[in-house]
Protein backbone atom coordinates (compact mmCIF):
# COMPACT_ATOMS: atom_id res chain seq x y z
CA UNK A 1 113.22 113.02 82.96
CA UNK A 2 114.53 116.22 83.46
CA UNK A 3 115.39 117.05 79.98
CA UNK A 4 112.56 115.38 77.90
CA UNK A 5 111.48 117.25 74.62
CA UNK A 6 107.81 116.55 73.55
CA UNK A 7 107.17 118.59 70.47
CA UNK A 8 105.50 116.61 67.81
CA UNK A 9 101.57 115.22 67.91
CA UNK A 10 102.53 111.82 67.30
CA UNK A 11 104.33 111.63 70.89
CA UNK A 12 102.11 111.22 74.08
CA UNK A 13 104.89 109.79 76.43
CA UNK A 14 108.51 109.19 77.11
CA UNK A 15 108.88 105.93 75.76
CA UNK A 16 111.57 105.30 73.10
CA UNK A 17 108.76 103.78 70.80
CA UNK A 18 106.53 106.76 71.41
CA UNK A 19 106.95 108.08 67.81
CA UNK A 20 107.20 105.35 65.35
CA UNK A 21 105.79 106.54 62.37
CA UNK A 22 108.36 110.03 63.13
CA UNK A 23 111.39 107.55 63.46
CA UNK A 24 110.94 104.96 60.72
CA UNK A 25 110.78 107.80 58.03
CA UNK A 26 114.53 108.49 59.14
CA UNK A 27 115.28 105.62 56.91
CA UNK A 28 114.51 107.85 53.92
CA UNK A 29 117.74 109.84 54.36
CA UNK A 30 119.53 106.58 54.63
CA UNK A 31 118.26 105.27 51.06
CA UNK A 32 118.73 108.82 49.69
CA UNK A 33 122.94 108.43 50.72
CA UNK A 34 122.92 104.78 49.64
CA UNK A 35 121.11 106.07 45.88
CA UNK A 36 123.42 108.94 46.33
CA UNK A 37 126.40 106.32 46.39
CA UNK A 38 125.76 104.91 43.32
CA UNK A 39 124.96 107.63 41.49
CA UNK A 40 128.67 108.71 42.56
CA UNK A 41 130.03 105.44 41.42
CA UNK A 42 128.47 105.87 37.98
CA UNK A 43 130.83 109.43 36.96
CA UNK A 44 134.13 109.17 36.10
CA UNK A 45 136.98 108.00 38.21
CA UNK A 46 138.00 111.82 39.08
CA UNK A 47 134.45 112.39 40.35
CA UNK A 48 134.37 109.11 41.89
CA UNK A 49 137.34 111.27 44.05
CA UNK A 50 135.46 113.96 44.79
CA UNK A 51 135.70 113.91 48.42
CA UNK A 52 132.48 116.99 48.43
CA UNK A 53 130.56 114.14 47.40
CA UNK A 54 131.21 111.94 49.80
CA UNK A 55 131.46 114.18 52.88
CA UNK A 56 127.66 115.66 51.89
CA UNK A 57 126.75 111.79 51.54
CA UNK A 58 127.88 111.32 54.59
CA UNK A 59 125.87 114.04 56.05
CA UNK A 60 123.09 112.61 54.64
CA UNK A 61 123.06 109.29 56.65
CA UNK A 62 124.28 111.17 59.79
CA UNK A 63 121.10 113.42 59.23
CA UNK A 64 118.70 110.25 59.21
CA UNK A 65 120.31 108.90 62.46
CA UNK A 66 120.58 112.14 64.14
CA UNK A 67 116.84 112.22 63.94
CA UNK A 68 116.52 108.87 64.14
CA UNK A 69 117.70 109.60 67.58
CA UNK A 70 115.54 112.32 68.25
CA UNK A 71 112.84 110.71 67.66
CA UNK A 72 112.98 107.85 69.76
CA UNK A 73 115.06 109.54 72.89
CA UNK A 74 113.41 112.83 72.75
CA UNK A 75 116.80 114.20 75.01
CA UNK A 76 118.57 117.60 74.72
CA UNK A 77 121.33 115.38 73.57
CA UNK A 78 119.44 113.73 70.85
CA UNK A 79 118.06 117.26 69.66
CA UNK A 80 121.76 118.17 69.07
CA UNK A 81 122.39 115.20 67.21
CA UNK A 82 119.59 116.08 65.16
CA UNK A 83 120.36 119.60 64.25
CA UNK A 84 124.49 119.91 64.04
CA UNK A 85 124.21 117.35 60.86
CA UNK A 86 121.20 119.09 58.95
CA UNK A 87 122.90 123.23 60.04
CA UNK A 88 126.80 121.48 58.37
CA UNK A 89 125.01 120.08 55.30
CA UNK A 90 123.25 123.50 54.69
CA UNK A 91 126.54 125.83 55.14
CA UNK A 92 128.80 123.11 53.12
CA UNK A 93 126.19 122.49 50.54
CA UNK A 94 125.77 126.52 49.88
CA UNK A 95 129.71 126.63 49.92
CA UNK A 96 130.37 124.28 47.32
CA UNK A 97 127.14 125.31 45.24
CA UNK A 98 128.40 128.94 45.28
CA UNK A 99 132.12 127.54 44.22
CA UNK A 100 131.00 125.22 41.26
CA UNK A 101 127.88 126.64 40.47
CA UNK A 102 128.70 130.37 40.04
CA UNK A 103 132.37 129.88 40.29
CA UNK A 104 131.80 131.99 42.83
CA UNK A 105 135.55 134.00 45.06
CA UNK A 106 136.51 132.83 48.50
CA UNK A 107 135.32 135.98 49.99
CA UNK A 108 131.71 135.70 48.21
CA UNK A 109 131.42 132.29 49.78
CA UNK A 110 132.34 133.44 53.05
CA UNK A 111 129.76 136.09 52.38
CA UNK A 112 127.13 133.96 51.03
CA UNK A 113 127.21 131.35 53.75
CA UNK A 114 127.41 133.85 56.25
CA UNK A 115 124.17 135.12 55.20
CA UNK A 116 122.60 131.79 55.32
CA UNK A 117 123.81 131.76 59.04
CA UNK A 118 122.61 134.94 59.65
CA UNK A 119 118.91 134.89 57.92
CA UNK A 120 118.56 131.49 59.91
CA UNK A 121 119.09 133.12 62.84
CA UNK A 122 117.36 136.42 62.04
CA UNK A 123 114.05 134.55 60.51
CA UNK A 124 113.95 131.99 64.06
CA UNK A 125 113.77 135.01 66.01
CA UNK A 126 111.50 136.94 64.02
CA UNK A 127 109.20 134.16 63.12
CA UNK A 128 108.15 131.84 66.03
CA UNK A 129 107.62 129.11 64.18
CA UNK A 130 109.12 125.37 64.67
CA UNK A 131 111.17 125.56 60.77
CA UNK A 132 111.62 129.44 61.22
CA UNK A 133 115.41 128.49 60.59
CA UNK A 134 115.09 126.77 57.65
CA UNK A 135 113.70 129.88 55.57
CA UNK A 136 117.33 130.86 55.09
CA UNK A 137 117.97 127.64 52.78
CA UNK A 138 114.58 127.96 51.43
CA UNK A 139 115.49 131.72 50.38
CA UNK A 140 118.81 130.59 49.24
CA UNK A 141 118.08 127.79 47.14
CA UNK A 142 114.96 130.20 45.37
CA UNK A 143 117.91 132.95 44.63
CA UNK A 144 120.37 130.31 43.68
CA UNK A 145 117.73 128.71 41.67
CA UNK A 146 116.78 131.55 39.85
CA UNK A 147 120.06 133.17 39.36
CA UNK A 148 121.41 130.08 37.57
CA UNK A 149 118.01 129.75 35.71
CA UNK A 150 118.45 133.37 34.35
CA UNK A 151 121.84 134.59 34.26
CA UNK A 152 123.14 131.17 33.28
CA UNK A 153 120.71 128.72 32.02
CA UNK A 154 122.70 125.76 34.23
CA UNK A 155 120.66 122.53 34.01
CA UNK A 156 121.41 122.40 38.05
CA UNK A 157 119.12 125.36 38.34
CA UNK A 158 115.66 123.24 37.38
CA UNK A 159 116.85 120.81 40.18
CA UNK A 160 117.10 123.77 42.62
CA UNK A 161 114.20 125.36 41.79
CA UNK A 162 112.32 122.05 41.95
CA UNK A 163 114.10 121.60 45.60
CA UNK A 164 112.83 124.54 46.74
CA UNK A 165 109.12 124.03 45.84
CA UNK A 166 109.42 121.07 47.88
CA UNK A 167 110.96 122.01 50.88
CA UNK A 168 108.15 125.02 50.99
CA UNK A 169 105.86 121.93 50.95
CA UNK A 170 107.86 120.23 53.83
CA UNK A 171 108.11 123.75 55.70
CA UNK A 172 104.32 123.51 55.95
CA UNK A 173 104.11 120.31 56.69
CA UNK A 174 106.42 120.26 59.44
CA UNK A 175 104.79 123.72 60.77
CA UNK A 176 101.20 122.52 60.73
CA UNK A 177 102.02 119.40 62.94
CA UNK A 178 101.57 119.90 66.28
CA UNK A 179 98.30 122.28 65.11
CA UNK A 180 96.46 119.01 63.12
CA UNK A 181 97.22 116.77 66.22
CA UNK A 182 93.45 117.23 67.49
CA UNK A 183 91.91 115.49 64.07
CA UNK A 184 95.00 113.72 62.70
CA UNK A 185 96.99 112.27 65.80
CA UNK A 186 99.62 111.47 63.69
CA UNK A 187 100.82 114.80 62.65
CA UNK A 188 102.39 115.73 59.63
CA UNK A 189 106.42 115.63 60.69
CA UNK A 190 107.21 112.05 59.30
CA UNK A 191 106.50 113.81 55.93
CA UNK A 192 108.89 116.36 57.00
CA UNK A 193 111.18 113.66 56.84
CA UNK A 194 110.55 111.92 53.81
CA UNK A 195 110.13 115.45 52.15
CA UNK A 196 113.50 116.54 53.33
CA UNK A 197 115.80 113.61 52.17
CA UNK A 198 113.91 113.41 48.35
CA UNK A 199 115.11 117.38 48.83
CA UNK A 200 118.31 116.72 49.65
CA UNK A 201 119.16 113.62 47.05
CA UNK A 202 118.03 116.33 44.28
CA UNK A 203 120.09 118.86 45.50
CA UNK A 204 123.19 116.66 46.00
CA UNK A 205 122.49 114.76 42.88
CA UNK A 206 122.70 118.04 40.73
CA UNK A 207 126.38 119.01 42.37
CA UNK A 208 127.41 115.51 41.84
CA UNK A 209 125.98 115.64 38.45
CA UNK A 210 126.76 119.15 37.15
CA UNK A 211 128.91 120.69 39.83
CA UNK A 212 132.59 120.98 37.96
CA UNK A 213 135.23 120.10 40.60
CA UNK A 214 139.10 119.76 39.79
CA UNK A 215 140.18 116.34 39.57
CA UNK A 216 142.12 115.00 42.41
């Protein structure tokens, strides 16, 4: 197989069953979009319409099978399908946090996600490390965090900042893996996962919950 990817401990060959543990923790993300649902359902009929909501739930559940995928096919396909879902929830999260949050301008969204983008980018390249990418939401959820917590005492800011402590967690986690494989054969990435989608149900939760949108 031409194309095979084999870059967590827990996988030792090409079958589709070769990382179980690293799969079945997908189905975290998919209870976090179902809780996610409900907690929708429970607002009021204009945010029951809020179709940010929905399209970040969505993400979500197309996160969990994207890896879901990964994890069983181990393909440069599958890798895709892992990574375009998790890179369009970060850029359309920090969009809409920016917009209801801060009530921030078009052009300082445009900025602000395009410096997400760019520290992404800049901190893979810099730092040769497997979540080298994901500093860039870690950094943006800390300033995010803090700015609401300061400037603006907005109850969404404890949720951020309690996000971000997390994912640092996660970040760890998911960097350590492949280095524990010789005593733990498991690895550490399936808590990556389950990490990752209590992350993102707080994060969501807290635009759902005190992001103002327009009614539709």
């Amino acid at each position: 197989m031409n194309n095979y990817i084999d870059i967590y401990c827990e996988r030792n060959n090409i079958e589709y069953w070769a990382e179980p543990i690293n799969a079945l923790t997908n189905i975290a993300f998919i209870f976090s979009g179902l809780i996610l649902s409900l907690t929708i359902f429970r607002q009021n009929i204009n945010a029951r319409k809020d179709i940010t909501s929905w399209i970040l739930v969505s993400l979500i559940l197309l996160i969990g099978l994207g890896s879901w995928l990964f994890h069983t096919h181990a393909t440069t396909w599958a890798m895709i399908a892992d990574v375009t879902p998790i890179s369009i929830f970060i850029l359309t999260y920090a969009w809409f946090a920016l917009r209801r949050f801060v009530a921030a301008s078009l052009w300082f969204c445009i900025l602000g996600t395009s410096s997400i983008l760019a520290f992404s980018i800049l901190f893979q390249l810099l730092i040769k490390l497997p979540a080298g990418a994901y500093l860039g939401a870690l950094l943006a959820m800390v300033i995010m965090g803090g700015y609401l917590f300061i400037f603006k005492k907005h109850p969404a800011s404890y949720f951020l900042l309690l996000a971000a402590i997390i994912f640092s967690i996660s970040l760890t986690l998911r960097t350590i893996d492949e280095i524990v494989c010789e005593s733990f054969p498991l690895g550490t990435h399936f808590m990556w996962h389950l990490l990752n989608a209590l992350v993102l149900f707080i994060v969501t939760r807290a635009l759902i919950v005190f992001g103002k949108h327009k009614p539709s």
